[in-house]
Protein backbone atom coordinates (compact mmCIF):
# COMPACT_ATOMS: atom_id res chain seq x y z
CA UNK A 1 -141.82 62.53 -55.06
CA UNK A 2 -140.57 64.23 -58.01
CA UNK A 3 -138.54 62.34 -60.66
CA UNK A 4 -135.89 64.84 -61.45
CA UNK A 5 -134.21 63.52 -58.09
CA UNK A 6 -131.97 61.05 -58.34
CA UNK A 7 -131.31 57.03 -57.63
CA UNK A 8 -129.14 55.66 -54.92
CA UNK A 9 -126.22 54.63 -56.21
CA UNK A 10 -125.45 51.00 -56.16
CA UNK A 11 -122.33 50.75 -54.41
CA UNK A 12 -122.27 52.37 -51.17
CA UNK A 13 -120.31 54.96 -50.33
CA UNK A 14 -118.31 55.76 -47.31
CA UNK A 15 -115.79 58.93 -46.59
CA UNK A 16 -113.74 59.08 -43.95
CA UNK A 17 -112.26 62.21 -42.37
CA UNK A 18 -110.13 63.31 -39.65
CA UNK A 19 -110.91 64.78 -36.43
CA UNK A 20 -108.19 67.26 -37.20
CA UNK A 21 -110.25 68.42 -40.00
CA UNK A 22 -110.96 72.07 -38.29
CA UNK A 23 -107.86 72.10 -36.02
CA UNK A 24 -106.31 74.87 -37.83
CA UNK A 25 -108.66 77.33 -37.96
CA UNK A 26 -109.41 79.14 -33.94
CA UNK A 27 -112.68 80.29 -35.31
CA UNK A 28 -115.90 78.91 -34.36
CA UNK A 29 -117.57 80.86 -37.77
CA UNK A 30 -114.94 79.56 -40.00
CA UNK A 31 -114.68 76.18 -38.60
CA UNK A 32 -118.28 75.94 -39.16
CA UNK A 33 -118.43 77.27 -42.70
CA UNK A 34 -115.54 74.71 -43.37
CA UNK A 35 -117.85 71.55 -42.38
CA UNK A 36 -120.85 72.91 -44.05
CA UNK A 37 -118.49 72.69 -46.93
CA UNK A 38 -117.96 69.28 -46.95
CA UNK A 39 -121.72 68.51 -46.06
CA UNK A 40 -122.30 69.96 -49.33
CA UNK A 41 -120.08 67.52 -51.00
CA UNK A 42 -121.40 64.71 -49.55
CA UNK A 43 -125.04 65.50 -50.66
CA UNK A 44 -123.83 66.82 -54.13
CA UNK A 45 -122.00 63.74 -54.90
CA UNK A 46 -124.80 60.90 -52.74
CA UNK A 47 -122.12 59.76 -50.20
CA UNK A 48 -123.92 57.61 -47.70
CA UNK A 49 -121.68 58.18 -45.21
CA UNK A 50 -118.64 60.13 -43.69
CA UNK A 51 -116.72 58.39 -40.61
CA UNK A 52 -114.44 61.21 -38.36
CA UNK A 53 -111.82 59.42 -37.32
CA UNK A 54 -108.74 59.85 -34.88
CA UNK A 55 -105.54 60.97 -36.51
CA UNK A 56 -103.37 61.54 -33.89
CA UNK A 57 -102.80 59.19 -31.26
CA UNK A 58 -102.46 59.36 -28.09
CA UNK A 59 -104.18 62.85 -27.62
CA UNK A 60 -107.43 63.12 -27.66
CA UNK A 61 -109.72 64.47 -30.26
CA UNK A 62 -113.54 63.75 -28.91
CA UNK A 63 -113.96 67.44 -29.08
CA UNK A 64 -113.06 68.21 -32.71
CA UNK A 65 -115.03 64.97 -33.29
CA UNK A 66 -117.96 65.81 -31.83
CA UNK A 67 -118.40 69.56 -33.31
CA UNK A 68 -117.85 68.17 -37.07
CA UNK A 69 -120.37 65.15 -35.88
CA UNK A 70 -123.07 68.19 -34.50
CA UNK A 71 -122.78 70.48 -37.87
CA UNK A 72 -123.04 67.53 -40.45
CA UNK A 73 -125.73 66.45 -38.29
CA UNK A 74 -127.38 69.55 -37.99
CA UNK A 75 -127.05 69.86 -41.93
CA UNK A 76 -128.63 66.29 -42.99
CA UNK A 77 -131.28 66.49 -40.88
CA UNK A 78 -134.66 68.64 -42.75
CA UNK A 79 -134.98 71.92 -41.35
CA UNK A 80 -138.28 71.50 -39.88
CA UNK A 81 -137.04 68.71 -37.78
CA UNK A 82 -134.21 70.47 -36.16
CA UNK A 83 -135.77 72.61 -33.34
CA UNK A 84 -137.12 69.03 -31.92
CA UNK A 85 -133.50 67.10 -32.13
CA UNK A 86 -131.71 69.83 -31.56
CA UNK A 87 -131.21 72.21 -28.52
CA UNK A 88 -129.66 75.54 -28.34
CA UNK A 89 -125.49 74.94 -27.99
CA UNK A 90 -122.58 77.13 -28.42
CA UNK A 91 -121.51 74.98 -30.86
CA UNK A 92 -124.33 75.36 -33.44
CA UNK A 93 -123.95 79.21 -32.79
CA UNK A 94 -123.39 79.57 -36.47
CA UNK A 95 -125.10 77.82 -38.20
CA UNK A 96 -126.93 80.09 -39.70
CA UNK A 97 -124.07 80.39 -42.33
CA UNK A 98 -124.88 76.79 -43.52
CA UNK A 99 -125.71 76.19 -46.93
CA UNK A 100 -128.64 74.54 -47.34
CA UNK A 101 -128.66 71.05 -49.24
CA UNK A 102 -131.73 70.45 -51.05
CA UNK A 103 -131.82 66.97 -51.01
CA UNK A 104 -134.86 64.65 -51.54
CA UNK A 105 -135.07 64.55 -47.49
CA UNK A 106 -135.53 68.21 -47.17
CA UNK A 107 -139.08 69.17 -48.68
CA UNK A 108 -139.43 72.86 -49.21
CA UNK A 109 -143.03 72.15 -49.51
CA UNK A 110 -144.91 72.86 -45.82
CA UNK A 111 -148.52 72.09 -46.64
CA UNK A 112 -150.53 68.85 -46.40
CA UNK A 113 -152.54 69.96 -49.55
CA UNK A 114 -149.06 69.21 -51.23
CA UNK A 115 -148.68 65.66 -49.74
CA UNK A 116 -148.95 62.74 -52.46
CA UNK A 117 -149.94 59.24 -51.73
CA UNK A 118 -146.39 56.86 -51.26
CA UNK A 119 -144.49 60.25 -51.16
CA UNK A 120 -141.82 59.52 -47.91
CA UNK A 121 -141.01 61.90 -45.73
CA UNK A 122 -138.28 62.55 -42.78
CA UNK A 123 -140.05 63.30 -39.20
CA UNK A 124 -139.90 63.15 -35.18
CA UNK A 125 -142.27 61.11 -32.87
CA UNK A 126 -143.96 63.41 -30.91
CA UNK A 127 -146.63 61.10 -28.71
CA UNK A 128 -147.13 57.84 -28.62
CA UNK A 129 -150.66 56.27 -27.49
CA UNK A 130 -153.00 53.36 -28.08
CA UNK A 131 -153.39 54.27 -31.87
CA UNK A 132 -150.11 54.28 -32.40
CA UNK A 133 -147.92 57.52 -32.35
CA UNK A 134 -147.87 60.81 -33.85
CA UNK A 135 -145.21 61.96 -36.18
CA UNK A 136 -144.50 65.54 -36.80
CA UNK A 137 -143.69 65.66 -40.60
CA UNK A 138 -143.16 69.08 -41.67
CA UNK A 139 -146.71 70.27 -42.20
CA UNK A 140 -150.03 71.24 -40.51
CA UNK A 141 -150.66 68.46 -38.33
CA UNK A 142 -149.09 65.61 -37.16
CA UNK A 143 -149.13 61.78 -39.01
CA UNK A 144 -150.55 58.77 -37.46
CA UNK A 145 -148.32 55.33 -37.90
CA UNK A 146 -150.89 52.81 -36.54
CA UNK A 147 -150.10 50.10 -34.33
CA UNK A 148 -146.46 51.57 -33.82
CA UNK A 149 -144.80 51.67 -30.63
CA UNK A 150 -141.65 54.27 -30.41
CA UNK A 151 -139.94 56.73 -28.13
CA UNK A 152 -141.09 60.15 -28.24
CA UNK A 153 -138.11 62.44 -30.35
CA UNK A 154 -137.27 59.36 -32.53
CA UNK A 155 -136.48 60.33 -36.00
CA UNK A 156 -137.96 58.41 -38.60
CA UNK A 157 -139.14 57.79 -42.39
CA UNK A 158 -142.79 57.60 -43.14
CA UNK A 159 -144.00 56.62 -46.40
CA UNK A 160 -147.70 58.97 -46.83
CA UNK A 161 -150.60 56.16 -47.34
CA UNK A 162 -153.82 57.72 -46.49
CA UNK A 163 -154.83 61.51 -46.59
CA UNK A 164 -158.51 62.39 -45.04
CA UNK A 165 -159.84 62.75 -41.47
CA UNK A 166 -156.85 61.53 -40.43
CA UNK A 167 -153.06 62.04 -42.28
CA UNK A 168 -151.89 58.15 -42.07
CA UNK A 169 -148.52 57.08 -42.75
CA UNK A 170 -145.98 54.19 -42.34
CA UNK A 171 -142.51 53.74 -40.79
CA UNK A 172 -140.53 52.49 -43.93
CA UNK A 173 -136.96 51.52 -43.99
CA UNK A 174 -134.84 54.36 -45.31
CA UNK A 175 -132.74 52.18 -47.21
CA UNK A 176 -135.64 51.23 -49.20
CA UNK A 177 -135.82 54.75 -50.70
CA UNK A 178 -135.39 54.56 -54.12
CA UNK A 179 -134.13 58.16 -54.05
CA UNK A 180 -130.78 59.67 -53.07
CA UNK A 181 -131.82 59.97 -48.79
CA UNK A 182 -128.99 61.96 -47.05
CA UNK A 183 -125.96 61.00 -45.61
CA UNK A 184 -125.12 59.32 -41.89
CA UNK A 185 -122.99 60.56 -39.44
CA UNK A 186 -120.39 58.34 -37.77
CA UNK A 187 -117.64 59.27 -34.99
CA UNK A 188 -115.11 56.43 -34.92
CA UNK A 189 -113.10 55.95 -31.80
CA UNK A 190 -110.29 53.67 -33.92
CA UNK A 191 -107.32 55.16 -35.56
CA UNK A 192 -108.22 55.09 -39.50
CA UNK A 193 -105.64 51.78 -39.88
CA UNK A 194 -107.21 49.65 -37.51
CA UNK A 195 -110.88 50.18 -39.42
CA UNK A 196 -109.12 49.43 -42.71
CA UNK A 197 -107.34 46.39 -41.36
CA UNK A 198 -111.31 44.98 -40.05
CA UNK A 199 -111.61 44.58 -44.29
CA UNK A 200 -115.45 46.14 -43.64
CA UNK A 201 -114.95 47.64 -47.05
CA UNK A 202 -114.41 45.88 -50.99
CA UNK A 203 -112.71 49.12 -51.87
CA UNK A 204 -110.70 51.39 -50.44
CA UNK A 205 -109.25 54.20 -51.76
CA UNK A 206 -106.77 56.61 -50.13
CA UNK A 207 -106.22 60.10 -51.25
CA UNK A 208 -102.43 61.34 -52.01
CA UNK A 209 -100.41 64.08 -53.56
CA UNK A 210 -97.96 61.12 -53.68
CA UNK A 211 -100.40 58.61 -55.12
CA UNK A 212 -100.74 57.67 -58.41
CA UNK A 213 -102.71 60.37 -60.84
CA UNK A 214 -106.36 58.85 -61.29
CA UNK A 215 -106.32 58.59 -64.81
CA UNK A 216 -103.70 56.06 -64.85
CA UNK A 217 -105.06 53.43 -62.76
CA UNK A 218 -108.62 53.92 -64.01
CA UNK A 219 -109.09 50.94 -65.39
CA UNK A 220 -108.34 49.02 -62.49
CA UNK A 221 -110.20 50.91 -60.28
CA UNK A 222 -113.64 50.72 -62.49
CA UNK A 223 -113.04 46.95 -62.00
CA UNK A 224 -112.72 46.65 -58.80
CA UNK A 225 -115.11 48.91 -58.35
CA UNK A 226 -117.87 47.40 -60.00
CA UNK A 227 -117.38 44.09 -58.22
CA UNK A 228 -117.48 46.09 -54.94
CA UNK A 229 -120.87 46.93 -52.91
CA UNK A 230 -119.00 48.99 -49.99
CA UNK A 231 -116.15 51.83 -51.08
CA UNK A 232 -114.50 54.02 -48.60
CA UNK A 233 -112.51 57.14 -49.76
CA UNK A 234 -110.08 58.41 -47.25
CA UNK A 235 -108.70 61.83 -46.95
CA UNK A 236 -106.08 63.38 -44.67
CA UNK A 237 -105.63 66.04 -42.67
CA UNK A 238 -104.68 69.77 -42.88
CA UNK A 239 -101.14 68.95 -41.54
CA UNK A 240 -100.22 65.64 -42.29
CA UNK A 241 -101.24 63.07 -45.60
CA UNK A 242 -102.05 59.76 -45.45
CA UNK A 243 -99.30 57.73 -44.83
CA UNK A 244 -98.05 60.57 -42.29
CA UNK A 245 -101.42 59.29 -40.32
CA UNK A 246 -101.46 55.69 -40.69
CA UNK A 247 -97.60 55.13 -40.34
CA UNK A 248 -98.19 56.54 -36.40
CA UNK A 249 -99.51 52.31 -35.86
CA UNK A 250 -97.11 51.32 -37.46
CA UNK A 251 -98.79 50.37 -40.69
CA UNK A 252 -98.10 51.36 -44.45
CA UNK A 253 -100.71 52.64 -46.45
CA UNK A 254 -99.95 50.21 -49.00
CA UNK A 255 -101.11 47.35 -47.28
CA UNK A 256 -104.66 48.65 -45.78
CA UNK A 257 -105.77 50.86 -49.52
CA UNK A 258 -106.42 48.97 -52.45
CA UNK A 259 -105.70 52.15 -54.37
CA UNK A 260 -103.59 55.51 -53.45
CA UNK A 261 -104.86 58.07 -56.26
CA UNK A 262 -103.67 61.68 -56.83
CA UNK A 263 -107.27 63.43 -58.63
CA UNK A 264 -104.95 66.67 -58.77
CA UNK A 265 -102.02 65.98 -60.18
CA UNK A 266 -100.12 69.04 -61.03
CA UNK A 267 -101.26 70.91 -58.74
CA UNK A 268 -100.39 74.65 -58.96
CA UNK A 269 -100.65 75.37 -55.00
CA UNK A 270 -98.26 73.90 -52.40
CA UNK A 271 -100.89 72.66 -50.58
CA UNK A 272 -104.54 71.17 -50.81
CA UNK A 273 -107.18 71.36 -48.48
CA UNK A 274 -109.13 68.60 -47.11
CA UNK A 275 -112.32 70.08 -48.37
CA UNK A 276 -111.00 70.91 -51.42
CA UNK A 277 -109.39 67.18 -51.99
CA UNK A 278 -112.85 66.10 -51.21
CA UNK A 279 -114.66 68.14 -53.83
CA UNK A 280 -111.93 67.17 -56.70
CA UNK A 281 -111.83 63.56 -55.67
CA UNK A 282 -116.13 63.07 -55.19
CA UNK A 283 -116.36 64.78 -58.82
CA UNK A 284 -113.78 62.66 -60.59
CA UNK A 285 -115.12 59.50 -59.15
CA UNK A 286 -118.80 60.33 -59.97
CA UNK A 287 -117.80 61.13 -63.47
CA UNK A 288 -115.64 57.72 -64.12
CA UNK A 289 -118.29 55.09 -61.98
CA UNK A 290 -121.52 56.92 -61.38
């Protein structure tokens, strides 16, 4: 594993979504281009993980959910992976479009010759026997885990141990990657204020045009955010802002967010897009607590 990559940050971070995200575009193409967008951000900046939730109630969203789940999926996972996890849909149609994200996870290198000793790698279960099972890794032939026992198409992190008659790996804990590992995917069925009343996170901060410019509240929020191990950042959606959203259960923003933060203040457009909140906010916030 090369050193130029970087460490996992220290505080974990979560950013959350809405399933309205795409709603306004009718274009598969576009809508796709739009997420791939955003799964760019999250790799640039080393967000751990995005949550698509529900913003309007009482209508349901599981199919704008489950396209922006599928292409940020699609995107995290290493490229020589995806034929195995997954099939051919209409939604993935476009993918092709997708910027790649060149994280530690996705290898460009395809040849055991290039393999180092306690180098981990991303890969798929593809048998399982009395040795243990197989693992396709993203080069000539398939790694042995000894003594493992796992379902055949499980995804999984190897750490590279032995490399001679046989390629031998083990299954290692991806949270025990010292490096930067991808993001996870997760599809909430709660309305964003009921997950921020559970108190799952130390820090939350909402996004605003009517919050409070960044620079302002800084100091608090380097405080706070030092003595915090989970943060969430939440962003609305292309047709209504925060408190728009969470006011529909009857909740105000100001009780669920420790912070509401404008990171564009002055903005010289009427409006700002989700992806493009996400961008400004992710670079601000890596700059002030990296």
């Amino acid at each position: 594993m090369q050193s130029i990559y970087p460490l996992k940050r220290q505080v974990r971070i979560s950013v959350a979504i809405p399933a309205s995200f795409t709603s306004d575009i009718p274009h598969l193409r576009e809508k796709t281009l739009r997420i791939g967008l955003v799964g760019r951000a999250l790799a640039i900046f080393r967000v751990d993980e995005v949550l698509i939730y529900p913003d309007v109630l009482n209508r349901n969203q599981t199919r704008d959910a489950d396209l922006i789940k599928m292409i940020l999926s699609y995107m995290e996972t290493p490229q020589y992976l995806r034929k195995r996890l997954f099939k051919i849909r209409p939604e993935l149609r476009y993918v092709g479009i997708l910027p790649p994200l060149r994280t530690p996870h996705h290898p460009t290198k395809n040849k055991e010759k290039n393999l180092k000793i306690g180098e981990c790698r991303e890969g798929v279960v593809i048998s399982s026997g009395k040795k243990g099972v197989y693992i396709d890794i993203g080069v000539e032939r398939p790694l042995l885990a000894p003594g493992v026992r796992m379902k055949v198409n499980s995804r999984v992190t190897v750490t590279i141990k032995e490399k001679g008659r046989e390629l031998i790996g083990e299954i290692t804990n991806p949270d025990r990657v010292k490096f930067y590992w991808g993001y996870r995917v997760k599809k909430s069925s709660f309305p964003l204020g009921s997950i921020l009343k559970n108190r799952e996170y130390d820090l939350v901060i909402a996004t605003s045009r009517r919050g409070e410019p960044v620079m302002e509240v800084i100091d608090r929020l380097l405080k706070r955010w030092k003595r915090s191990s989970k943060v969430l950042i939440a962003f609305g959606s292309p047709t209504q802002g925060l408190q728009e959203i969470i006011k529909q259960e009857n909740i105000r923003l100001e009780d669920v967010a420790h912070f509401i933060i404008n990171t564009i203040p002055d903005q010289g457009v009427e409006t700002v897009r989700t992806e493009e909140a996400i961008y400004a906010t992710l670079a601000v916030l890596n700059i002030l607590a990296p």
